[in-house]
N, C-alpha and C. Protein backbone atom coordinates (compact mmCIF):
# COMPACT_ATOMS: atom_id res chain seq x y z
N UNK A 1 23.94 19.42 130.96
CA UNK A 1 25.07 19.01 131.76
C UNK A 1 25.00 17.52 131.98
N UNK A 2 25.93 16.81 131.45
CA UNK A 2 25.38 15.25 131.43
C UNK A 2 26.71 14.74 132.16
N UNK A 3 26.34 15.21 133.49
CA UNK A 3 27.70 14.74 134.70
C UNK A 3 28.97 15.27 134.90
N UNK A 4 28.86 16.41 133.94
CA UNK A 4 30.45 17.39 134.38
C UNK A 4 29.81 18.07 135.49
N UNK A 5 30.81 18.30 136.06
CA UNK A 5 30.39 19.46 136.95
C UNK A 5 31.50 21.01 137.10
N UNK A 6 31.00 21.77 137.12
CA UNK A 6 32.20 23.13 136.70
C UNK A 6 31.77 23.85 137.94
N UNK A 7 33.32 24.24 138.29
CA UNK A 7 33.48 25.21 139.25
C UNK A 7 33.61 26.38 138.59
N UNK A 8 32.71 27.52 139.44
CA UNK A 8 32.41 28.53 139.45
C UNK A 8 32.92 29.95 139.94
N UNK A 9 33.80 30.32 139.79
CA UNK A 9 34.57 31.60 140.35
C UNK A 9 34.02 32.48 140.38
N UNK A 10 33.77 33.58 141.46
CA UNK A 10 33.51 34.80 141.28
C UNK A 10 34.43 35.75 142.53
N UNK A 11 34.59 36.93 141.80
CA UNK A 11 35.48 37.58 142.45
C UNK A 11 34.83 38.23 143.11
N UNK A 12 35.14 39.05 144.05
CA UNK A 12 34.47 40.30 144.91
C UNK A 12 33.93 41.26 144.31
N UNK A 13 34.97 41.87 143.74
CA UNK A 13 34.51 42.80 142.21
C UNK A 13 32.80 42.42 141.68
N UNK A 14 33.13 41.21 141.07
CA UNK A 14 31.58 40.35 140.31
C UNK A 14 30.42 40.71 141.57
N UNK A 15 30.45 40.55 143.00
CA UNK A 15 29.84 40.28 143.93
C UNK A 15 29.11 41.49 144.24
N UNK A 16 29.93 42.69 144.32
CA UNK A 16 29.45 43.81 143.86
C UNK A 16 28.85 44.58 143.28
N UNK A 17 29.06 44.06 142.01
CA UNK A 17 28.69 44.65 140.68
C UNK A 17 27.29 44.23 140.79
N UNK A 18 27.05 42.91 141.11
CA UNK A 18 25.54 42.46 141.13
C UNK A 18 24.66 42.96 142.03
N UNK A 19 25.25 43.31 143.31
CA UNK A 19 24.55 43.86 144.44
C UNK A 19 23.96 44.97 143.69
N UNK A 20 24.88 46.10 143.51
CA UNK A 20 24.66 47.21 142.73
C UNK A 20 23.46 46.85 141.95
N UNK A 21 23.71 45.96 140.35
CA UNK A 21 22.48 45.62 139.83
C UNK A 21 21.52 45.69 140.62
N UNK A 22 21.14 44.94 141.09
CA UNK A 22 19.94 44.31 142.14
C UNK A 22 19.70 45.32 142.78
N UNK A 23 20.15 46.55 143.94
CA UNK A 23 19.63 47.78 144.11
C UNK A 23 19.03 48.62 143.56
N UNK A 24 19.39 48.66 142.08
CA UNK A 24 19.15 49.18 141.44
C UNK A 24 17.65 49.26 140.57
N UNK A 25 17.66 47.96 140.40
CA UNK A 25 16.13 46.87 140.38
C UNK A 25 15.45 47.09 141.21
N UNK A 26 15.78 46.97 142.67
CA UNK A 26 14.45 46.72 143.62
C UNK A 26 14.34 48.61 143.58
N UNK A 27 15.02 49.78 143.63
CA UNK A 27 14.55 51.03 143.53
C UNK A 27 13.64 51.34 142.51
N UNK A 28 14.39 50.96 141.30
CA UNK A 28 13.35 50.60 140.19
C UNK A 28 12.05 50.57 140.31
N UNK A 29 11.71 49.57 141.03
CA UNK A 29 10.48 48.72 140.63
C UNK A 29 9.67 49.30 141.84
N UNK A 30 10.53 49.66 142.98
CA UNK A 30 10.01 50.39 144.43
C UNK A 30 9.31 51.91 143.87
N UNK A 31 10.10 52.18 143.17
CA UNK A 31 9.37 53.80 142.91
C UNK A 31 8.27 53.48 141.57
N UNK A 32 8.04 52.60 140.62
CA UNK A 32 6.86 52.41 140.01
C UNK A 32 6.12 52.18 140.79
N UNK A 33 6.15 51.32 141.52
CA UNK A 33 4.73 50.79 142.58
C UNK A 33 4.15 51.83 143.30
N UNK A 34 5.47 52.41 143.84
CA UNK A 34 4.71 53.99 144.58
C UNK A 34 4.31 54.84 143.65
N UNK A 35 4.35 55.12 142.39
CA UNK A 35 3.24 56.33 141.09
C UNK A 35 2.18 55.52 140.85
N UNK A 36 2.67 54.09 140.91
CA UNK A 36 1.18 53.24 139.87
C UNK A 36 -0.05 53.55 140.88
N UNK A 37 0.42 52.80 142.18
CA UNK A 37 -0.92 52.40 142.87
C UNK A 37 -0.91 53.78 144.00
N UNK A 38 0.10 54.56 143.93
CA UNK A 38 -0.41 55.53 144.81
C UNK A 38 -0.07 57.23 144.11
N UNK A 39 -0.53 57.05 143.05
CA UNK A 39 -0.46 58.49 142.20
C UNK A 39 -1.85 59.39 142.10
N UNK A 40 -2.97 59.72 143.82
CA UNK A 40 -3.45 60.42 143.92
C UNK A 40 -2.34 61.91 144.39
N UNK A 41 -3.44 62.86 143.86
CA UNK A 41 -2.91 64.21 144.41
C UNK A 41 -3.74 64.32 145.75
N UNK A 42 -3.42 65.06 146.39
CA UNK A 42 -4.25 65.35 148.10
C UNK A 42 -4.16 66.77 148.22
N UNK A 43 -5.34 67.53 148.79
CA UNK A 43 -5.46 68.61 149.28
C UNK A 43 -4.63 68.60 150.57
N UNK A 44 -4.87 70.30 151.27
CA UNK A 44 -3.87 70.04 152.61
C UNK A 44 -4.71 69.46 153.75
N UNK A 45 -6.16 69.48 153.34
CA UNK A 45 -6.89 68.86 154.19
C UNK A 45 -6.71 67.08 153.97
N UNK A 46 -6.87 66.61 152.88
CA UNK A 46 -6.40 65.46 152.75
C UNK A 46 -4.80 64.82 153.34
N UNK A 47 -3.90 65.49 152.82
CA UNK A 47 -2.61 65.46 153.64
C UNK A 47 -2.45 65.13 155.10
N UNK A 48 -3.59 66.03 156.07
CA UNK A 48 -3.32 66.39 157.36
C UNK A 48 -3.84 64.92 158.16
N UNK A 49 -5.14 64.78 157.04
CA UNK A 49 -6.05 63.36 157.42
C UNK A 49 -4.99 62.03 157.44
N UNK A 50 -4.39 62.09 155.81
CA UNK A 50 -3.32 60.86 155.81
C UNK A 50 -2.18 61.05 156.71
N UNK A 51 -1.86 61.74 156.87
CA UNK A 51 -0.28 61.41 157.68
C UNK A 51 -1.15 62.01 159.32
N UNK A 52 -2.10 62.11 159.51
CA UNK A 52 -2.71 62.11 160.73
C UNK A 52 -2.18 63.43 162.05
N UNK A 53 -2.19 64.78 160.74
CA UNK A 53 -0.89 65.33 161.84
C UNK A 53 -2.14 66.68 161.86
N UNK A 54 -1.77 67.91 162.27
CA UNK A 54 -2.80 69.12 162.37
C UNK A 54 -2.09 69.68 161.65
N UNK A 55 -2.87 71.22 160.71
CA UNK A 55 -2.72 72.31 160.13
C UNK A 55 -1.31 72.53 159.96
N UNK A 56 -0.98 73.18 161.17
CA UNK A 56 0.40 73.89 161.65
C UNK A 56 1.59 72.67 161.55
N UNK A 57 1.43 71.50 161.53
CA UNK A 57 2.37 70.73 162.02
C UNK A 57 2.58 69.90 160.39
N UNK A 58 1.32 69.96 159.46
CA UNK A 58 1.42 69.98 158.18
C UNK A 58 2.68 70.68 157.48
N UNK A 59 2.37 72.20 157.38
CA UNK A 59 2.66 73.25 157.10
C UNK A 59 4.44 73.54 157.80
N UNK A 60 4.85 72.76 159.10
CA UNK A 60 6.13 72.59 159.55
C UNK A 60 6.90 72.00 158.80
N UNK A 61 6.14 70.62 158.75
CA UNK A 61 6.69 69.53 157.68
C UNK A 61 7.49 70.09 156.29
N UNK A 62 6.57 70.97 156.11
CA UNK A 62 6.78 72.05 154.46
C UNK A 62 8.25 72.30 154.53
N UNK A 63 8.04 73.29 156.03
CA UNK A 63 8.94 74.44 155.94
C UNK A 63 10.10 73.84 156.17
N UNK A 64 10.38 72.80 157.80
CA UNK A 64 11.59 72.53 158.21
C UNK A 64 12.31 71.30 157.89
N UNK A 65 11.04 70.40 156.93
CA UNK A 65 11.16 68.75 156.96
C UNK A 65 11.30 68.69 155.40
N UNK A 66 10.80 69.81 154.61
CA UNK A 66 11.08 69.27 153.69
C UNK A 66 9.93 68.47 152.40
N UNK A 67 8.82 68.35 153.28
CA UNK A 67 7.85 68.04 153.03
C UNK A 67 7.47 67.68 151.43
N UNK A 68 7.56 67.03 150.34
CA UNK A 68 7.23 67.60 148.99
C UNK A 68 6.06 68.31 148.98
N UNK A 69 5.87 69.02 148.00
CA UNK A 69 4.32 69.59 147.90
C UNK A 69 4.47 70.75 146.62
N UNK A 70 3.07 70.90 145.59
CA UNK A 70 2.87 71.38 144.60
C UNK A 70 2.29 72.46 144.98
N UNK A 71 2.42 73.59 144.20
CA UNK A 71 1.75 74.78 144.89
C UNK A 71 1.04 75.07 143.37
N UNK A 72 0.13 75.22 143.79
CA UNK A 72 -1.09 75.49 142.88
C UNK A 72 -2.34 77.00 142.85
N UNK A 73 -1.33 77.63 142.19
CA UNK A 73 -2.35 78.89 142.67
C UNK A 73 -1.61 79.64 143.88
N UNK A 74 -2.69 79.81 145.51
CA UNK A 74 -2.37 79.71 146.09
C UNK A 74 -2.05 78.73 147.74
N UNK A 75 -2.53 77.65 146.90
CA UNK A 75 -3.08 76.34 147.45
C UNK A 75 -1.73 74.81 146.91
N UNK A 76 -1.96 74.14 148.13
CA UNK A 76 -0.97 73.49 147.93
C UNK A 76 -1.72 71.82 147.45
N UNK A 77 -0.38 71.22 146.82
CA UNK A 77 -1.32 69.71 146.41
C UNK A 77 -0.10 69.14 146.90
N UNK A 78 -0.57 67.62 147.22
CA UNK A 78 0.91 66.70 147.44
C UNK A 78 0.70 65.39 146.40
N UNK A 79 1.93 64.70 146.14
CA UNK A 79 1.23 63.39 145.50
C UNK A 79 1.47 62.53 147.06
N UNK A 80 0.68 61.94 146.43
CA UNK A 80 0.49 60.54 147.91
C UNK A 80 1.85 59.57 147.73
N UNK A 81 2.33 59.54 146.35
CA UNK A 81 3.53 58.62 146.70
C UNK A 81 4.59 59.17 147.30
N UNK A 82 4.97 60.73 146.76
CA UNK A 82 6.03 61.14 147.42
C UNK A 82 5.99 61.57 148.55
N UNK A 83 4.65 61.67 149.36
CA UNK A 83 4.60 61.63 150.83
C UNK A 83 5.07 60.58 151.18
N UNK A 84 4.72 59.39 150.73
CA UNK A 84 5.22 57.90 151.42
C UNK A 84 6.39 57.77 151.56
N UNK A 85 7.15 58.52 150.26
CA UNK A 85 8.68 58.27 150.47
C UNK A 85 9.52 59.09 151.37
N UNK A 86 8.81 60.39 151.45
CA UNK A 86 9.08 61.20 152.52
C UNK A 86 9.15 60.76 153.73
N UNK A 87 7.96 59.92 154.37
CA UNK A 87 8.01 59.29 155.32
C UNK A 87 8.95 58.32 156.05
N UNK A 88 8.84 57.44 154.78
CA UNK A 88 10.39 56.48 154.64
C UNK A 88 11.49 57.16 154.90
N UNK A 89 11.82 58.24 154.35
CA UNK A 89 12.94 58.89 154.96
C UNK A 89 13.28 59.33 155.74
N UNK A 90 11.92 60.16 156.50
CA UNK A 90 11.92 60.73 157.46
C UNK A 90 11.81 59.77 158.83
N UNK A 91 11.05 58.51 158.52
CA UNK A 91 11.27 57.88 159.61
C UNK A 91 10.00 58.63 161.14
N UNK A 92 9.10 59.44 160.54
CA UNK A 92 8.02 60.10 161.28
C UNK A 92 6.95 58.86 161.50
């Protein structure tokens, strides 16, 4: 640019569209980070330890909250990221 200078238009439409992009990106990149660095599985004893709650109030979570969780056998597993996001949602 050797001293022009250009005006730049963008419509609302455009303003949008990018937001969108860019949400889209930071979810992106939000849910790799939560498998990369937090893609342990947890027992329900592990579970109860991380989210700091008891047995029964675990096991609520399941039933009324929604809780994710893998059932294995007759034993349950969680991943640690989708607890986190659970949390996030839940706002607990």
């Amino acid at each position: 640019m050797s001293g022009t200078s250009e005006i730049l238009t963008i419509r609302p439409s455009d303003i949008s569209e990018i937001i969108e992009r860019l949400e889209h990106i930071e979810k992106t990149l939000g849910e790799d980070r939560f498998k990369t660095s937090n893609n342990e599985i947890l027992t329900v004893e592990e579970a109860c330890k991380y989210l700091k709650v008891s047995l029964p109030t675990l096991y609520r979570y399941i039933k009324t909250l929604d809780l994710p969780s893998i059932k294995v056998g007759h034993q349950r597993r969680f991943r640690k990221w989708e607890i986190i996001q659970w949390c996030e949602q839940q706002k607990i």
